[in-house]
PDB file of N, CA and C in Angstrom:
ATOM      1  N   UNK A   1      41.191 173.415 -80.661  1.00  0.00           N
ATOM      2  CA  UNK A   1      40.777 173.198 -82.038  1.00  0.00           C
ATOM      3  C   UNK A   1      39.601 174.107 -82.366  1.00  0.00           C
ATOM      4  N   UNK A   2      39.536 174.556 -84.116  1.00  0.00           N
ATOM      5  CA  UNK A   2      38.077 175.327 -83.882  1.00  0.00           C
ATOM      6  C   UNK A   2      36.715 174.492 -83.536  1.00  0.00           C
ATOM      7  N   UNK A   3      36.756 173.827 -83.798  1.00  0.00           N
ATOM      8  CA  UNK A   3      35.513 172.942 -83.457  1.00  0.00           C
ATOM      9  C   UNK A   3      35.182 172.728 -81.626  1.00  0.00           C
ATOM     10  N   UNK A   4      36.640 173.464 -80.962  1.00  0.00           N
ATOM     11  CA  UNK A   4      35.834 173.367 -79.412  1.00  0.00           C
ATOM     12  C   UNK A   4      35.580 174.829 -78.949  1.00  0.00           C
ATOM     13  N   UNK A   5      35.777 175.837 -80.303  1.00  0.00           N
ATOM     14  CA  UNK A   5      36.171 177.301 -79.973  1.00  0.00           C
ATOM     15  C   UNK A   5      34.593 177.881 -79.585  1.00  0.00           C
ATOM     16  N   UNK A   6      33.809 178.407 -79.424  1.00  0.00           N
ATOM     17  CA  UNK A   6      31.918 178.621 -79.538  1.00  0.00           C
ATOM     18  C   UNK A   6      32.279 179.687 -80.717  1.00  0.00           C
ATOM     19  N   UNK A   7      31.020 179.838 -81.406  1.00  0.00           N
ATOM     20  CA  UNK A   7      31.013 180.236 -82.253  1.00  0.00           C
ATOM     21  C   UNK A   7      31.689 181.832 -82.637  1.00  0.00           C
ATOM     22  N   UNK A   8      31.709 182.309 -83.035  1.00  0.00           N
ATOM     23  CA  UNK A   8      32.259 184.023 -83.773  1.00  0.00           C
ATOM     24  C   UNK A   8      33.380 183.924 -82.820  1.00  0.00           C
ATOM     25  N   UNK A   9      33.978 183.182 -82.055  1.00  0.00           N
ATOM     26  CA  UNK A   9      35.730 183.415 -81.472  1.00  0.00           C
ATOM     27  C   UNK A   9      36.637 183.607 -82.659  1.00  0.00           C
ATOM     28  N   UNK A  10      38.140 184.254 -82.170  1.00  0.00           N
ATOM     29  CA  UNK A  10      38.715 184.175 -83.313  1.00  0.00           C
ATOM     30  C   UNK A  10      39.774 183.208 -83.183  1.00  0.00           C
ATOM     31  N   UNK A  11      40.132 182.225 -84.138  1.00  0.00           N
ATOM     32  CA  UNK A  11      40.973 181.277 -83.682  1.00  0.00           C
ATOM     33  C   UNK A  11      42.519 181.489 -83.348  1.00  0.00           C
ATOM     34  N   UNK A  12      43.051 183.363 -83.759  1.00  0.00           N
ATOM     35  CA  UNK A  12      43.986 183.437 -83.997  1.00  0.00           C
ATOM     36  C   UNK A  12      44.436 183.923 -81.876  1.00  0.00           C
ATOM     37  N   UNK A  13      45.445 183.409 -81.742  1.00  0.00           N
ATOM     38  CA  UNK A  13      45.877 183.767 -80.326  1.00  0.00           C
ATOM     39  C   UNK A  13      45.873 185.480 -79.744  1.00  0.00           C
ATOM     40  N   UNK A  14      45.580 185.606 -78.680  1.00  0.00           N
ATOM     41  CA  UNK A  14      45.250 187.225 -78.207  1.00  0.00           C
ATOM     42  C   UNK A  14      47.002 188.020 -78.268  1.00  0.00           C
ATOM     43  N   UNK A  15      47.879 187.461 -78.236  1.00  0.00           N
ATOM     44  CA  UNK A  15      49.010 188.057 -78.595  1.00  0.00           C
ATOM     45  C   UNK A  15      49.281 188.385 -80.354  1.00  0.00           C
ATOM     46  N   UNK A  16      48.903 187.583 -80.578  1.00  0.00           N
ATOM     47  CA  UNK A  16      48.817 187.694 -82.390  1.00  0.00           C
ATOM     48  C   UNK A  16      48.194 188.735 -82.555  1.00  0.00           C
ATOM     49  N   UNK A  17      47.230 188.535 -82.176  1.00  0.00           N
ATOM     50  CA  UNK A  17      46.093 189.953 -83.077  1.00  0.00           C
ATOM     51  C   UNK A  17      46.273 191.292 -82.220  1.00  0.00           C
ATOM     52  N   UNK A  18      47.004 191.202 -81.025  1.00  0.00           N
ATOM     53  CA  UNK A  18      47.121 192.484 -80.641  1.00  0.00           C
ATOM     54  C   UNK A  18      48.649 193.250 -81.343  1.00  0.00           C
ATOM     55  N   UNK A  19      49.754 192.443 -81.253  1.00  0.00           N
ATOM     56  CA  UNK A  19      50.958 192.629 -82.355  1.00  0.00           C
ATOM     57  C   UNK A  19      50.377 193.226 -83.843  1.00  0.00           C
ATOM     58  N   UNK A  20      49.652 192.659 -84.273  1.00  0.00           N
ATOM     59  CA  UNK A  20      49.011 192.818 -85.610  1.00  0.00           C
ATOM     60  C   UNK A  20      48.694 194.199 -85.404  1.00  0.00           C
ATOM     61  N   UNK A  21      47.693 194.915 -84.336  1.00  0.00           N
ATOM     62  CA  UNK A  21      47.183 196.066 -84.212  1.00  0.00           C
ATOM     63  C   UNK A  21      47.981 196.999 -83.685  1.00  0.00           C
ATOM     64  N   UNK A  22      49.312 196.718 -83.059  1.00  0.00           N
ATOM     65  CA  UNK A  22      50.232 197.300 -82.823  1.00  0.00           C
ATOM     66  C   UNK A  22      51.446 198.001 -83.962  1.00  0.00           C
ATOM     67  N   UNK A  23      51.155 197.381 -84.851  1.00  0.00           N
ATOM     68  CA  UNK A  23      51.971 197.117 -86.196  1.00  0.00           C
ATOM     69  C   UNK A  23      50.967 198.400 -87.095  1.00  0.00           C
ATOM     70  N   UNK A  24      49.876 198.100 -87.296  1.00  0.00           N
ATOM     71  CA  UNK A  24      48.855 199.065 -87.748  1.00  0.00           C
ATOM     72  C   UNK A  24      48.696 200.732 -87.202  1.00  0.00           C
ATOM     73  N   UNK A  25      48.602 200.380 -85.822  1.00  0.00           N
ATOM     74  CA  UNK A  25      48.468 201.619 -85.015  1.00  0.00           C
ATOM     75  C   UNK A  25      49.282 201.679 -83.877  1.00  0.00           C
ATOM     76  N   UNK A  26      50.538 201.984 -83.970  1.00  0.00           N
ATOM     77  CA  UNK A  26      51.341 201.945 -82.686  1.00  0.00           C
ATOM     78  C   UNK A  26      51.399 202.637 -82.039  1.00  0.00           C
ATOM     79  N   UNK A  27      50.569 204.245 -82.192  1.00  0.00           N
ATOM     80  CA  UNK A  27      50.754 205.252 -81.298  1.00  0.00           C
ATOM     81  C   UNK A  27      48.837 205.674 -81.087  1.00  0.00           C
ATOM     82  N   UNK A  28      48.397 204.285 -81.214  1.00  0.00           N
ATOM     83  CA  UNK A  28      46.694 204.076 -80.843  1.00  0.00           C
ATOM     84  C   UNK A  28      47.212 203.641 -79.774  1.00  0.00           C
ATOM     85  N   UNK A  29      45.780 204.565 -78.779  1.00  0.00           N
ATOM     86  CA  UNK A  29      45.779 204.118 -77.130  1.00  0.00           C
ATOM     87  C   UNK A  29      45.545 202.609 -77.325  1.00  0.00           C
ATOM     88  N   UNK A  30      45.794 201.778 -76.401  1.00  0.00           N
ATOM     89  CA  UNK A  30      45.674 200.278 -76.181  1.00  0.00           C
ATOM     90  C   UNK A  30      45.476 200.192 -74.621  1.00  0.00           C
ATOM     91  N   UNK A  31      45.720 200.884 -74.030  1.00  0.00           N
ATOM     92  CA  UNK A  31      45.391 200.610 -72.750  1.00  0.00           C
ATOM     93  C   UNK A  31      44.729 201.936 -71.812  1.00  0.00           C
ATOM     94  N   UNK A  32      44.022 202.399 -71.260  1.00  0.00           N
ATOM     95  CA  UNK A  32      43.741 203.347 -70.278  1.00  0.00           C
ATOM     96  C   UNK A  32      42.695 203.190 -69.212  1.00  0.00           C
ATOM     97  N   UNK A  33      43.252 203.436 -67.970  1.00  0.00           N
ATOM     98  CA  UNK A  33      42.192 203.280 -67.026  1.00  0.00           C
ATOM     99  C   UNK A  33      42.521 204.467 -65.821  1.00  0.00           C
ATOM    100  N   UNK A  34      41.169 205.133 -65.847  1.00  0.00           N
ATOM    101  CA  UNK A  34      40.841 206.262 -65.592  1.00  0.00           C
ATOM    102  C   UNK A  34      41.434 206.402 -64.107  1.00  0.00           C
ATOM    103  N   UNK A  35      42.234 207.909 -64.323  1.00  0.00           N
ATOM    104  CA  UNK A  35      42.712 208.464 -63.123  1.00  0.00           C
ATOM    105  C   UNK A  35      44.202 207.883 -62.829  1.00  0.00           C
ATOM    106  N   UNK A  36      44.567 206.964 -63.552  1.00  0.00           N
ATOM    107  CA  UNK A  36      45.882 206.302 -63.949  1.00  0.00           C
ATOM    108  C   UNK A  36      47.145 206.375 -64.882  1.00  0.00           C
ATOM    109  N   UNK A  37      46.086 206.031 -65.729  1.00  0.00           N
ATOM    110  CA  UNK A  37      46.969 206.969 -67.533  1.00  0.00           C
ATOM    111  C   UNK A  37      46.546 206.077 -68.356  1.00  0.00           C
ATOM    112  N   UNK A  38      47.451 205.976 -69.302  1.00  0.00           N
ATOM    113  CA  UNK A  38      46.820 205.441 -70.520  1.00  0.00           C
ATOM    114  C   UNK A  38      48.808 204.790 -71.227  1.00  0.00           C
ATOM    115  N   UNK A  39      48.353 203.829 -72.025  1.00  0.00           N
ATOM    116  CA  UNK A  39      49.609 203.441 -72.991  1.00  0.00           C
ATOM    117  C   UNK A  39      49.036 203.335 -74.461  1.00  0.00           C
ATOM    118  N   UNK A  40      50.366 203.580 -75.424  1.00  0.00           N
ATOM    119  CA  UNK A  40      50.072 203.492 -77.180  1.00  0.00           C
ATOM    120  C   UNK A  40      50.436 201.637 -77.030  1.00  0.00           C
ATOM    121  N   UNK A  41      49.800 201.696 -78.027  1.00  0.00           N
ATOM    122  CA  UNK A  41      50.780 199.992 -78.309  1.00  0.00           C
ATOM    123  C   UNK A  41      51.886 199.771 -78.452  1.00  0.00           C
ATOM    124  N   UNK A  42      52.361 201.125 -79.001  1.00  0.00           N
ATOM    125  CA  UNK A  42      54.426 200.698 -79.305  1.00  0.00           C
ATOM    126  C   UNK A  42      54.720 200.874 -77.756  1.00  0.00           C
ATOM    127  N   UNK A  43      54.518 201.258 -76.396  1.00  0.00           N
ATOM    128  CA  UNK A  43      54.502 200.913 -75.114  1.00  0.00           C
ATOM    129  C   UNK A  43      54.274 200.021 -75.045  1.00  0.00           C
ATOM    130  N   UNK A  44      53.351 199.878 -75.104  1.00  0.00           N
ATOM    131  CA  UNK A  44      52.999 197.945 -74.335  1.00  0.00           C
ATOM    132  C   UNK A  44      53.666 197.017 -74.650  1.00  0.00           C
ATOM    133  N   UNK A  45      53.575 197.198 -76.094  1.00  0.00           N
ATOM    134  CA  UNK A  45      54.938 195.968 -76.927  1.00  0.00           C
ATOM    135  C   UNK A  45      56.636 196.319 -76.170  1.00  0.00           C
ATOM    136  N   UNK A  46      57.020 197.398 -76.374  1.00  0.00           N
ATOM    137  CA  UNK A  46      58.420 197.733 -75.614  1.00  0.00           C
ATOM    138  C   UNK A  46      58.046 197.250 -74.043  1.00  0.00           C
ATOM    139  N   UNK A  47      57.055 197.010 -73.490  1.00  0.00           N
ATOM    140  CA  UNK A  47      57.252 197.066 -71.846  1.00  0.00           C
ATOM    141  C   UNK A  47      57.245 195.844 -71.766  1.00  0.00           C
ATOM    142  N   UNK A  48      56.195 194.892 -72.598  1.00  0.00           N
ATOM    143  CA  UNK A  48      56.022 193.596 -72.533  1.00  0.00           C
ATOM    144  C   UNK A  48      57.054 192.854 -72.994  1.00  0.00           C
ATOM    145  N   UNK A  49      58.071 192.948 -74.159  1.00  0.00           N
ATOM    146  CA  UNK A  49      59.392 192.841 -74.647  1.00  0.00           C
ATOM    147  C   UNK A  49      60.274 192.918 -73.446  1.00  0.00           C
ATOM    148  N   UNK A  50      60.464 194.042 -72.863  1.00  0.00           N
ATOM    149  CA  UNK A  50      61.400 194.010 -71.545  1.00  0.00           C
ATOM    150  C   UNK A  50      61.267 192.888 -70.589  1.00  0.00           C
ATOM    151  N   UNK A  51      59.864 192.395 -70.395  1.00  0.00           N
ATOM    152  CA  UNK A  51      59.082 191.439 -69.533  1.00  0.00           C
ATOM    153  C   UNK A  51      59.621 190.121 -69.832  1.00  0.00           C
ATOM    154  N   UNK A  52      59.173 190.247 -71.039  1.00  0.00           N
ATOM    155  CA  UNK A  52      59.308 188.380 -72.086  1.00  0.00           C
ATOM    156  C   UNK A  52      60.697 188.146 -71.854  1.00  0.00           C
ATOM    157  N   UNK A  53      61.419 189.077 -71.949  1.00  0.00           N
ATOM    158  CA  UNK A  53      63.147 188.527 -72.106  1.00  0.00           C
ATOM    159  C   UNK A  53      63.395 188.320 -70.681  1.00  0.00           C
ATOM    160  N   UNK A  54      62.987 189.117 -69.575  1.00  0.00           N
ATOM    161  CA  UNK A  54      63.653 188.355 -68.314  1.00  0.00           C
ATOM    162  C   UNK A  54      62.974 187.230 -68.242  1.00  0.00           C
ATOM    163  N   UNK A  55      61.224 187.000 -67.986  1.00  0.00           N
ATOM    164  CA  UNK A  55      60.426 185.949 -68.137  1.00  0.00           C
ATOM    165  C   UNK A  55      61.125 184.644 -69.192  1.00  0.00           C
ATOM    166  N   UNK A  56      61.861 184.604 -69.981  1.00  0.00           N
ATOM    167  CA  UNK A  56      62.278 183.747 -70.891  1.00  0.00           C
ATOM    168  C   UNK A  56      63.697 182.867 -70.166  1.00  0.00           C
ATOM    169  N   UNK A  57      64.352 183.681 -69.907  1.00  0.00           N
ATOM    170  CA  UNK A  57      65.682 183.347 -68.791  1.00  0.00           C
ATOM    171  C   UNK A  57      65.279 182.906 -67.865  1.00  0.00           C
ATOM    172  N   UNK A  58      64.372 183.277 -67.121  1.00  0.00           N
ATOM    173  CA  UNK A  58      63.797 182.311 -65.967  1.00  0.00           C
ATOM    174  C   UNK A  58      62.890 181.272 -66.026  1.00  0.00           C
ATOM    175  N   UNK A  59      62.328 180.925 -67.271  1.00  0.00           N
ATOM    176  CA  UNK A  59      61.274 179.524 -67.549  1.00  0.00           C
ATOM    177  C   UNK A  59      62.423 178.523 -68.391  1.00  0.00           C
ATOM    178  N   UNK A  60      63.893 179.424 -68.995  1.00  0.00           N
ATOM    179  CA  UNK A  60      64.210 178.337 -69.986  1.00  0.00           C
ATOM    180  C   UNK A  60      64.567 176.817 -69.506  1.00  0.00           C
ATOM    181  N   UNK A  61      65.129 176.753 -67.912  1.00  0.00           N
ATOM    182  CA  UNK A  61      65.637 175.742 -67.428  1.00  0.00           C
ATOM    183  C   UNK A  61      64.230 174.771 -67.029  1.00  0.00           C
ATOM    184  N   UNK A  62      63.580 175.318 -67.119  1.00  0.00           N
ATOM    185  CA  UNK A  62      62.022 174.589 -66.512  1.00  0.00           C
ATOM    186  C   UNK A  62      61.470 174.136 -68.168  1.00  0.00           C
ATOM    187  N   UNK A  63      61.896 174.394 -69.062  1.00  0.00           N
ATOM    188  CA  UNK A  63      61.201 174.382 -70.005  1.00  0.00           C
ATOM    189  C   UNK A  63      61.179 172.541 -70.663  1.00  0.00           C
ATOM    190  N   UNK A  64      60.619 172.097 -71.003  1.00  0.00           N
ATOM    191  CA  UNK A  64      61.091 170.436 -71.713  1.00  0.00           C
ATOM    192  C   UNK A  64      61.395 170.746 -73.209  1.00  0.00           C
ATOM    193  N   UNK A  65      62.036 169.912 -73.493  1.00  0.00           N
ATOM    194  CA  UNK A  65      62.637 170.171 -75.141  1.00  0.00           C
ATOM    195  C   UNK A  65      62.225 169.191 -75.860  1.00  0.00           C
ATOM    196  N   UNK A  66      61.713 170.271 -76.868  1.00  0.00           N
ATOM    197  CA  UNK A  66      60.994 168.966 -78.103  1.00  0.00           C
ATOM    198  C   UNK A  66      61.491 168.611 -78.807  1.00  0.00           C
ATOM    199  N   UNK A  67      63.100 169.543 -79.204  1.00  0.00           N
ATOM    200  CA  UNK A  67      63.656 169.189 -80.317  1.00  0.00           C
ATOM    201  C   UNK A  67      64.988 169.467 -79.409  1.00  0.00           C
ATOM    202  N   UNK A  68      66.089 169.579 -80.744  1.00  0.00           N
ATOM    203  CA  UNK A  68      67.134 169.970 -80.117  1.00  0.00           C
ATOM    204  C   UNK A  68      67.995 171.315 -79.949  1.00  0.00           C
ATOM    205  N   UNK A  69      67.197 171.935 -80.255  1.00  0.00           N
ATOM    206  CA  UNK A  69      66.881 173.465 -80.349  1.00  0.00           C
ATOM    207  C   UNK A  69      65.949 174.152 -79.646  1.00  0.00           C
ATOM    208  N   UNK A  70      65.181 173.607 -79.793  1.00  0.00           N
ATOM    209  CA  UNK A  70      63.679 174.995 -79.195  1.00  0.00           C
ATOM    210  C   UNK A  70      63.093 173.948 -78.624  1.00  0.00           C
ATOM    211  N   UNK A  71      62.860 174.789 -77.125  1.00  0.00           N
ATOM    212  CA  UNK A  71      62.506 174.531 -75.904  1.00  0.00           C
ATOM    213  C   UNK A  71      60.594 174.234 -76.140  1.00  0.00           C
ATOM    214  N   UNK A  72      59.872 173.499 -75.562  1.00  0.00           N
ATOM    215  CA  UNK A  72      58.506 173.764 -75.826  1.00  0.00           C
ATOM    216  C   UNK A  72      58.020 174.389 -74.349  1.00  0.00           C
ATOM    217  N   UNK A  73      57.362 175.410 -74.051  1.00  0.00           N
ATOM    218  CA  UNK A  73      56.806 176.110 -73.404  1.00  0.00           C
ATOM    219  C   UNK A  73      55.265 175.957 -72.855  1.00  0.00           C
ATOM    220  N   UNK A  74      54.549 174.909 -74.071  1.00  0.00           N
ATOM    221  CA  UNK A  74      53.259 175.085 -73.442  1.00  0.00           C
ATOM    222  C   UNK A  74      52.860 174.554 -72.220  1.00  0.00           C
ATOM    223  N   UNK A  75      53.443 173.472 -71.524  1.00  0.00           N
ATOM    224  CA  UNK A  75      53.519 172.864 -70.122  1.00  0.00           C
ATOM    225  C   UNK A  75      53.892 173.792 -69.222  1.00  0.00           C
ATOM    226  N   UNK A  76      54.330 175.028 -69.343  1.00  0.00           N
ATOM    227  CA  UNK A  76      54.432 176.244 -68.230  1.00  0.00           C
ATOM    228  C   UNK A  76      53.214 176.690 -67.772  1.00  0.00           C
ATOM    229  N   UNK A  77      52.978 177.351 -66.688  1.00  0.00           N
ATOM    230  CA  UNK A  77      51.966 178.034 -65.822  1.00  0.00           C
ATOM    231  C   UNK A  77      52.915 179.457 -65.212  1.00  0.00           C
ATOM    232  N   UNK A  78      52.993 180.346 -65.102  1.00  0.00           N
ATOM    233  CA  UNK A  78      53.122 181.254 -64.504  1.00  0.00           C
ATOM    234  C   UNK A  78      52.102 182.051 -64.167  1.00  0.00           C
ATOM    235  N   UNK A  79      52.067 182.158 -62.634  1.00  0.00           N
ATOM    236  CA  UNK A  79      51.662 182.974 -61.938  1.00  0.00           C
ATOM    237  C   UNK A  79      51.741 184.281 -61.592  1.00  0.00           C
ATOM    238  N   UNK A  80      51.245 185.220 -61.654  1.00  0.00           N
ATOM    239  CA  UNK A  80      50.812 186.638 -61.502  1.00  0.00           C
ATOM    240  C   UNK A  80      50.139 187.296 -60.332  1.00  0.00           C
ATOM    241  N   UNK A  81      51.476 188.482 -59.141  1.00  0.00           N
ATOM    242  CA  UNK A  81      50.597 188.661 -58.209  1.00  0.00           C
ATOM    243  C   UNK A  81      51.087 190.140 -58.316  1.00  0.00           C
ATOM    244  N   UNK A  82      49.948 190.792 -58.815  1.00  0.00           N
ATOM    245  CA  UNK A  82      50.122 192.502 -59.593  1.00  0.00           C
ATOM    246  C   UNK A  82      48.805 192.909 -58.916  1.00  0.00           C
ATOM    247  N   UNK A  83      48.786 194.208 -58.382  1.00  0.00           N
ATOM    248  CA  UNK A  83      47.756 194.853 -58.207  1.00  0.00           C
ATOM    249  C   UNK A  83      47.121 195.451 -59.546  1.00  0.00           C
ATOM    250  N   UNK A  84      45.878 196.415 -59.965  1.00  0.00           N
ATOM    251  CA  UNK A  84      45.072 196.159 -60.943  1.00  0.00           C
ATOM    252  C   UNK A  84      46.059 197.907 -61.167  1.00  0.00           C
ATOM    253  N   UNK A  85      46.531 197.454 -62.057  1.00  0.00           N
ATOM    254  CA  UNK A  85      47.359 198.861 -63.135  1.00  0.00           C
ATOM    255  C   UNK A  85      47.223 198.780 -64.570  1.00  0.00           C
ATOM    256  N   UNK A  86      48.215 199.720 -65.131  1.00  0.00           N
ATOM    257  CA  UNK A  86      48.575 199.540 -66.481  1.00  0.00           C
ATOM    258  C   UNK A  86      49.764 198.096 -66.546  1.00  0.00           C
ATOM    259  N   UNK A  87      50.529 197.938 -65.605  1.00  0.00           N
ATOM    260  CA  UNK A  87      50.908 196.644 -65.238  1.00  0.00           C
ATOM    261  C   UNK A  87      50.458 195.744 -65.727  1.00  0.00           C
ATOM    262  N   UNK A  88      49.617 195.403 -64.917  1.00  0.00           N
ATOM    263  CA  UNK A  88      48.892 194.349 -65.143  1.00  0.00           C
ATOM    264  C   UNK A  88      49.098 193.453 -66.188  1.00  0.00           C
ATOM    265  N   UNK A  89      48.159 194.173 -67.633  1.00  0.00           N
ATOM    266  CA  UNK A  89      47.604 193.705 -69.141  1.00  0.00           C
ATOM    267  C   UNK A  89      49.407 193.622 -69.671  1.00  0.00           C
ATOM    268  N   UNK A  90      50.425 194.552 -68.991  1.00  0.00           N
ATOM    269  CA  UNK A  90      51.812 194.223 -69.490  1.00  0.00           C
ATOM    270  C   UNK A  90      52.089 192.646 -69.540  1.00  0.00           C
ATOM    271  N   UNK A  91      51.695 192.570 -67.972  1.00  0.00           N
ATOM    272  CA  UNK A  91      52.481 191.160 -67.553  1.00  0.00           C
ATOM    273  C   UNK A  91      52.029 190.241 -68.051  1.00  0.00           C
ATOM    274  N   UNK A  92      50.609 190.022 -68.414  1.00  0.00           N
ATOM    275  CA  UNK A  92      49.869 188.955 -68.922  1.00  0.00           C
ATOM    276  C   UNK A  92      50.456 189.114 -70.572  1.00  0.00           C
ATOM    277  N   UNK A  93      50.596 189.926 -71.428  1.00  0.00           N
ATOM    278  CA  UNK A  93      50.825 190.036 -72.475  1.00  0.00           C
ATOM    279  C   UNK A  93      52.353 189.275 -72.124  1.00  0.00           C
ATOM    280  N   UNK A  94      53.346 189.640 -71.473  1.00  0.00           N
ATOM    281  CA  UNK A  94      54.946 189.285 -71.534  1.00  0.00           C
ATOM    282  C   UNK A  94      54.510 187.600 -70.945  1.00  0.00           C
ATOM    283  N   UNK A  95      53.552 187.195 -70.493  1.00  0.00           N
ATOM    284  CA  UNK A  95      53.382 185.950 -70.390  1.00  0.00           C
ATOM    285  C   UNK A  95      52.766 184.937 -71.446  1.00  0.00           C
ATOM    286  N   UNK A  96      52.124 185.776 -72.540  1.00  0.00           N
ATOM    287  CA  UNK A  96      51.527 185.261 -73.312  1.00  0.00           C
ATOM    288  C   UNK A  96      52.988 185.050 -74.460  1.00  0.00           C
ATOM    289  N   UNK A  97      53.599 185.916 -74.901  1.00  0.00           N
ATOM    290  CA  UNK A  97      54.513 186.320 -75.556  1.00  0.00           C
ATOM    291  C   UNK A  97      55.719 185.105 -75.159  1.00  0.00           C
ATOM    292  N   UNK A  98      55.854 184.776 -74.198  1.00  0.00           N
ATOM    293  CA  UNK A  98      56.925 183.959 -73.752  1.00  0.00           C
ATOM    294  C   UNK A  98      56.558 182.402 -73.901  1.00  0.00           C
ATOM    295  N   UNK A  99      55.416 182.254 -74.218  1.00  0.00           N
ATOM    296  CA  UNK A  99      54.568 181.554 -74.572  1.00  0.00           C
ATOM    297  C   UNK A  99      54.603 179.857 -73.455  1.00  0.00           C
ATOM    298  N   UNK A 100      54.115 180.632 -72.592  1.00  0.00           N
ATOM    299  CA  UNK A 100      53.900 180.110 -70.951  1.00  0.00           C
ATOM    300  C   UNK A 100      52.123 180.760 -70.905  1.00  0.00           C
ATOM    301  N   UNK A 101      51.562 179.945 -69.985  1.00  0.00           N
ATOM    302  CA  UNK A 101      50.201 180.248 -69.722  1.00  0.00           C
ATOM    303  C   UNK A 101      50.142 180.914 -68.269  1.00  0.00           C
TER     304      UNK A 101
END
């Protein structure tokens, strides 16, 4: 809720507002770490997209259903064992996106 957020946070989710800036600037760097390379956002979104859809097939049977349609996701946890890459910020994004924690 905002009232447990500390102050100047933004209430909107870190997948939201990075989509948003992806949408704005898709061929703005979004990711680089030196001696490695670098990604635009229309990468990250296409890599993290590739991610979310296998990630989605494999949480749907785990998933509980709130309705009779759409699965609810927030009771997921997935775990992440990535060495420190451009990877990385993919996988956490295709985890955020799949909307599993």
């Amino acid at each position: 809720t905002s009232s447990s957020l500390p102050r100047g946070l933004p209430e909107t989710r870190l997948e939201v507002l990075l989509h948003q800036q992806a949408r704005r600037t898709p061929w703005q760097t979004a990711l680089a770490m030196p001696g490695v390379g670098q990604i635009s956002y229309a990468t990250l979104f296409a890599a993290a997209s590739k991610v979310t859809d296998q990630l989605v097939k494999i949480l749907e049977p785990h998933q509980k259903t709130t309705s009779k349609k759409r699965p609810s996701p927030k009771c997921l946890v997935v775990a992440l064992l990535i060495d420190r890459s451009l990877e990385l910020p993919v996988a956490v994004l295709a985890v955020l996106l799949a909307g599993a924690a």
